[in-house]
Protein backbone atom coordinates (compact mmCIF):
# COMPACT_ATOMS: atom_id res chain seq x y z
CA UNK A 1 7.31 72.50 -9.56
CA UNK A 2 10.17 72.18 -12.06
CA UNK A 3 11.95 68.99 -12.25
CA UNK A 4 15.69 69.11 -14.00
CA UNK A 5 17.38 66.06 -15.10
CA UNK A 6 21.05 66.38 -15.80
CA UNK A 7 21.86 64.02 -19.06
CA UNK A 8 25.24 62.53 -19.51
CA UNK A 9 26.39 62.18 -22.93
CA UNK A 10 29.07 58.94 -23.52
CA UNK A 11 31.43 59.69 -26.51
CA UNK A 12 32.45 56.50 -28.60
CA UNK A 13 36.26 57.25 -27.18
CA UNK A 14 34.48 57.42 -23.48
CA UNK A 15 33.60 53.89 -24.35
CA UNK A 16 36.40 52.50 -25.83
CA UNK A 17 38.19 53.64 -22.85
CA UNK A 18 36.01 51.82 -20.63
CA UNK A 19 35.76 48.34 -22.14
CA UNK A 20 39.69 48.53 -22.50
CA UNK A 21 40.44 48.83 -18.76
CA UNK A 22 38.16 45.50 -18.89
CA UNK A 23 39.85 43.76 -20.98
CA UNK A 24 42.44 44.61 -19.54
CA UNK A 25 41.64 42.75 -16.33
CA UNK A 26 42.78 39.39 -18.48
CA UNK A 27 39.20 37.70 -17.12
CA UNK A 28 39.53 35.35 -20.21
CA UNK A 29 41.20 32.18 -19.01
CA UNK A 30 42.58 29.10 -20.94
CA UNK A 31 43.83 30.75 -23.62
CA UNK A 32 40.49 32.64 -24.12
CA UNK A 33 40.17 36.50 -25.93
CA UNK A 34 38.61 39.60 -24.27
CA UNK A 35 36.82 41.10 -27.33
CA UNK A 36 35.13 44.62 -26.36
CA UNK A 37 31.86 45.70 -28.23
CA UNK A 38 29.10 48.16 -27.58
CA UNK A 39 27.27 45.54 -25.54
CA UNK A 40 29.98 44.70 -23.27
CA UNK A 41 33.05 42.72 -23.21
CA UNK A 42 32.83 39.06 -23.70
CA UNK A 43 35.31 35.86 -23.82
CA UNK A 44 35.97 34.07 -27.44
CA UNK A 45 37.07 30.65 -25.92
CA UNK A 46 39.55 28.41 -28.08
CA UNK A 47 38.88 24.77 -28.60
CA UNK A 48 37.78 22.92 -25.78
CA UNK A 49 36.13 25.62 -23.54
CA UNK A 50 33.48 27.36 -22.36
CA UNK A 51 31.75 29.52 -20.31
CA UNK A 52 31.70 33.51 -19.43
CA UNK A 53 35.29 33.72 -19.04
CA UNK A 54 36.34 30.24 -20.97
CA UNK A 55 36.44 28.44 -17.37
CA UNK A 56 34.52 25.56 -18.32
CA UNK A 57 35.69 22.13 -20.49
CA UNK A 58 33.18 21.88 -23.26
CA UNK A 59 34.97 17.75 -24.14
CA UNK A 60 32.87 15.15 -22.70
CA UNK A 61 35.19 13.36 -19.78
CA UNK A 62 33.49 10.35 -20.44
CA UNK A 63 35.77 7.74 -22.19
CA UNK A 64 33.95 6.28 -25.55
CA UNK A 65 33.83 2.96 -23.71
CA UNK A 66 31.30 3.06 -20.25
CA UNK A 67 34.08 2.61 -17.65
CA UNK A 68 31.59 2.32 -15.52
CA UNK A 69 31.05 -1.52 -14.17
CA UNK A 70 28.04 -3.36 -13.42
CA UNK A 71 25.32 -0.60 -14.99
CA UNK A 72 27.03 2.41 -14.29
CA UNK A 73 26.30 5.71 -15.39
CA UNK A 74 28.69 8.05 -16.47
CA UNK A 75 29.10 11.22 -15.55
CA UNK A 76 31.16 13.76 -17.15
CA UNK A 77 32.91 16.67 -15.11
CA UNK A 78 35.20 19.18 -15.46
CA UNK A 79 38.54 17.42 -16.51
CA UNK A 80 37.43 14.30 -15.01
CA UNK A 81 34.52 12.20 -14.73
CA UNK A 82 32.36 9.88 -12.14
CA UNK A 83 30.34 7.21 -12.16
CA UNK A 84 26.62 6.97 -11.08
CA UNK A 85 26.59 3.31 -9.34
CA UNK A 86 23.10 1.13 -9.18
CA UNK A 87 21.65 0.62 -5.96
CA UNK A 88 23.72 -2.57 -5.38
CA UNK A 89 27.06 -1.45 -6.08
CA UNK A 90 29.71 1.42 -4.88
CA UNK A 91 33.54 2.04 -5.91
CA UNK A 92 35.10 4.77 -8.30
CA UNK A 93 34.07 2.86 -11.10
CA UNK A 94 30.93 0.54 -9.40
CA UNK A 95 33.36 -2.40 -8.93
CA UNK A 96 32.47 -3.10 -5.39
CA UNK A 97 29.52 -4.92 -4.19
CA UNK A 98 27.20 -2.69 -1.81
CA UNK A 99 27.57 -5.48 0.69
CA UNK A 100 31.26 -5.54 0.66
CA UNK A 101 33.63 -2.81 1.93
CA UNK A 102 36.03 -0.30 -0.17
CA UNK A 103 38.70 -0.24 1.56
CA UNK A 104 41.09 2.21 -0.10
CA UNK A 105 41.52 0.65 -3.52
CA UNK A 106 40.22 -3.15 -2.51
CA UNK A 107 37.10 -4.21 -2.55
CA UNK A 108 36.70 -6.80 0.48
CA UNK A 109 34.42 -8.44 2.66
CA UNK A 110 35.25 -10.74 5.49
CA UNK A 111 33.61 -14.36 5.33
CA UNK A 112 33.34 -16.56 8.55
CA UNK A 113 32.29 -20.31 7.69
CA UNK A 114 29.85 -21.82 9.43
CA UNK A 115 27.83 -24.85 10.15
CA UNK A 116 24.38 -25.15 8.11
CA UNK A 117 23.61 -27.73 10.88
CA UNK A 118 24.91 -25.70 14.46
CA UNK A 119 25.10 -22.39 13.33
CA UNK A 120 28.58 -22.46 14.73
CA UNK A 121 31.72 -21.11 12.28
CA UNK A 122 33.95 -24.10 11.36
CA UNK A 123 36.94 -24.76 9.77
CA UNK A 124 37.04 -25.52 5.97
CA UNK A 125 40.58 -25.69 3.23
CA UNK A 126 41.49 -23.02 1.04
CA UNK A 127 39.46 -24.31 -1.99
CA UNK A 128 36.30 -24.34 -0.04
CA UNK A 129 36.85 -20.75 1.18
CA UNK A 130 37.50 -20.00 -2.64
CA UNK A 131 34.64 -21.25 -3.47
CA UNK A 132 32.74 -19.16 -1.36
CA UNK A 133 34.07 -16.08 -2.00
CA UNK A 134 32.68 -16.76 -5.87
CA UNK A 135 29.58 -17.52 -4.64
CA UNK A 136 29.40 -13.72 -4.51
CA UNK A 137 30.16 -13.16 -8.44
CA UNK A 138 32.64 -13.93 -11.14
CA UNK A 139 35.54 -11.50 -10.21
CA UNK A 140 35.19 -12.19 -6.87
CA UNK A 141 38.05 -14.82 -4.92
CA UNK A 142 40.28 -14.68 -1.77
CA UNK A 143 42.40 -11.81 -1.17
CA UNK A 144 46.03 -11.60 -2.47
CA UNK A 145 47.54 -9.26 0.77
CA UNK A 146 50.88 -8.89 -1.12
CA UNK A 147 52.01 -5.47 -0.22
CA UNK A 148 52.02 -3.14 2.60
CA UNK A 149 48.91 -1.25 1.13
CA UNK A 150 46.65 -4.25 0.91
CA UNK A 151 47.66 -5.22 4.50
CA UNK A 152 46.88 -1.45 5.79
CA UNK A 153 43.29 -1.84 4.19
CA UNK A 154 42.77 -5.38 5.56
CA UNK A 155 43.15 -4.20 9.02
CA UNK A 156 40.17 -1.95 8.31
CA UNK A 157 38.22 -4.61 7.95
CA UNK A 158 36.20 -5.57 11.65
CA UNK A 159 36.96 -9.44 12.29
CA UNK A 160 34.62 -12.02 13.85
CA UNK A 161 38.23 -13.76 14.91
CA UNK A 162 42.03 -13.17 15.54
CA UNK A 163 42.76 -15.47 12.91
CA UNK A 164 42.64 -14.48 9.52
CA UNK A 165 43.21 -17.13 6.60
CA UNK A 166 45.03 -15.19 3.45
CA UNK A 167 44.92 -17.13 -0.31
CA UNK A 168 48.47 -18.44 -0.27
CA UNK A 169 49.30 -21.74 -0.41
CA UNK A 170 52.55 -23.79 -0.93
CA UNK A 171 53.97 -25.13 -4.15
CA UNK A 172 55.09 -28.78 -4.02
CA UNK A 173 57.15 -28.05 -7.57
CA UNK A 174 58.69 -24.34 -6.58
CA UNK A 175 58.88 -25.36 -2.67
CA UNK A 176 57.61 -21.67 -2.22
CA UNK A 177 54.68 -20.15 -0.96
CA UNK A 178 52.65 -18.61 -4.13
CA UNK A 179 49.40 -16.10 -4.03
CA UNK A 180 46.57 -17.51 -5.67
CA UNK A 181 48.10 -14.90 -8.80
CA UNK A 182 50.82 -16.83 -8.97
CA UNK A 183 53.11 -14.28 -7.57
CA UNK A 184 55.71 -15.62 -4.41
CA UNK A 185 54.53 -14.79 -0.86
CA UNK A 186 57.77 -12.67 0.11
CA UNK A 187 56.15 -10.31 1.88
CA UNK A 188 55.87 -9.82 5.64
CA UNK A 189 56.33 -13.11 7.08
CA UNK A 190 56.91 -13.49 11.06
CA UNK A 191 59.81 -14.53 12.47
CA UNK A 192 61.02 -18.23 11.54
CA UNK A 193 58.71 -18.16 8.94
CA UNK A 194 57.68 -19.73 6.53
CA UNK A 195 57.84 -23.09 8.27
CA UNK A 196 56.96 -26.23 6.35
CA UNK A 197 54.14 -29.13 6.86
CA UNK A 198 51.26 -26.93 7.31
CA UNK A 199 49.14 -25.93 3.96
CA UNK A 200 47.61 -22.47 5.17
CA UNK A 201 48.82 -19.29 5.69
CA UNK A 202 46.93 -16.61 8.38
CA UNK A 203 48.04 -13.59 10.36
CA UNK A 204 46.50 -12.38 13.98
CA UNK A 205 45.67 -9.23 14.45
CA UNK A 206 46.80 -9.52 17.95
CA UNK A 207 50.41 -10.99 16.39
CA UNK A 208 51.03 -7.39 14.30
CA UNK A 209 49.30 -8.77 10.84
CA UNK A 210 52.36 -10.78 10.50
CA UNK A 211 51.89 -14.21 8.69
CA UNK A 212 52.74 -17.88 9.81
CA UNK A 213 51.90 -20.84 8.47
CA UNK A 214 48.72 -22.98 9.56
CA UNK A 215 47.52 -26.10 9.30
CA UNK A 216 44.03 -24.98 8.29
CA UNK A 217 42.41 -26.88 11.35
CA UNK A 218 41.89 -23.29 13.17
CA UNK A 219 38.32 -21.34 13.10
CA UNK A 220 39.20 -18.12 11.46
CA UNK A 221 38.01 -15.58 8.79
CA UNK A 222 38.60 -15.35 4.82
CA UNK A 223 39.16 -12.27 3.21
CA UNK A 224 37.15 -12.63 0.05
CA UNK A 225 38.03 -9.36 -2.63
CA UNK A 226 36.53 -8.11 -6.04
CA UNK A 227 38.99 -8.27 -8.54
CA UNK A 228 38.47 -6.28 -11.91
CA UNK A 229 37.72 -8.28 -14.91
């Protein structure tokens, strides 16, 4: 039995026609040019791109300088860039402790002091406390809850108490309450506060985060935070 095959013959104008109605699709995209040859149509990207149709950036994200903290890796992306933390650290840019918590942009960790004789928490002064929280490393110190977003990210944190020590403490020269940054406690103090004769400051969860003065002789918490070097 006869077999006939029916061959279609392409003209050069049959082709031109063809990769034109490609091109002119537009798929080229960042400034990129839809060139048409006989093997197809293809992007030319301009400076800074790549990929089939010049959707990719071909510049490394990755600042000359590791922003990366504490052994970080990173990791360039498209228009932006990560970091790859070590086992014992997490944050945008590994500057949290894995045994702290992020809490939005603050690194914290709630410390509760107590007895290495009872096993029961106790009360100690704000230097103490201080000192505790840099047990943990070099950046790290008591919180400074100065605005509304630190205090939204504190409450996050799950307390052991309903008291909750913050870093501030009163200066004899100034007569006003300073942050451990030197900045002036102005921020979200109860009513009738700030009352003198008492050297700690604390808020209650159960008193709407609001602070008051305290005379530091009440178990409560620390807020202990990372701070970037």
């Amino acid at each position: 039995m006869l077999t006939y095959v029916r061959i279609l013959f392409q003209t050069a104008a049959d082709w031109n026609v063809y990769t034109k109605d490609e091109c002119q699709t537009q798929p080229c995209l960042n400034g990129g040019s839809c060139v048409s040859s006989a093997d197809g149509n293809y992007c030319s990207c301009t400076s800074g791109f790549e990929g089939k149709s010049c959707e990719l950036s071909a510049i490394n994200d990755c600042p000359a300088i590791n922003p990366c903290l504490n052994g970080g890796t990173c990791v360039d992306g498209q228009g932006s860039y990560t970091c790859n933390c070590t086992a014992t650290f997490q944050g945008p840019i590994c500057e949290c402790f894995s045994n702290f918590s992020m809490k939005g942009s603050h690194c914290l960790r709630i410390l509760t002091p107590y007895s290495t004789t009872t096993g029961q928490p106790v009360t100690v002064d704000i230097s103490t406390a201080e000192n505790a929280c840099a047990g943990y490393g070099a950046n790290v110190g008591l919180a400074n809850i100065k605005d509304a977003v630190a205090l939204a990210e504190a409450k996050l944190l799950e307390l052991r108490s309903d008291l909750v020590y913050v870093s501030a403490q009163y200066s004899q020269s100034a007569k006003v309450w300073r942050w451990q940054d030197n900045s002036i406690v102005d921020f979200n103090w109860g009513t009738g506060e700030p009352t003198t004769g008492r050297n700690c400051v604390a808020y209650k969860p159960s008193q709407n985060y609001t602070f008051f003065t305290e005379s530091c002789n009440t178990v409560g918490d620390f807020v202990c935070q990372v701070y970037l070097p």
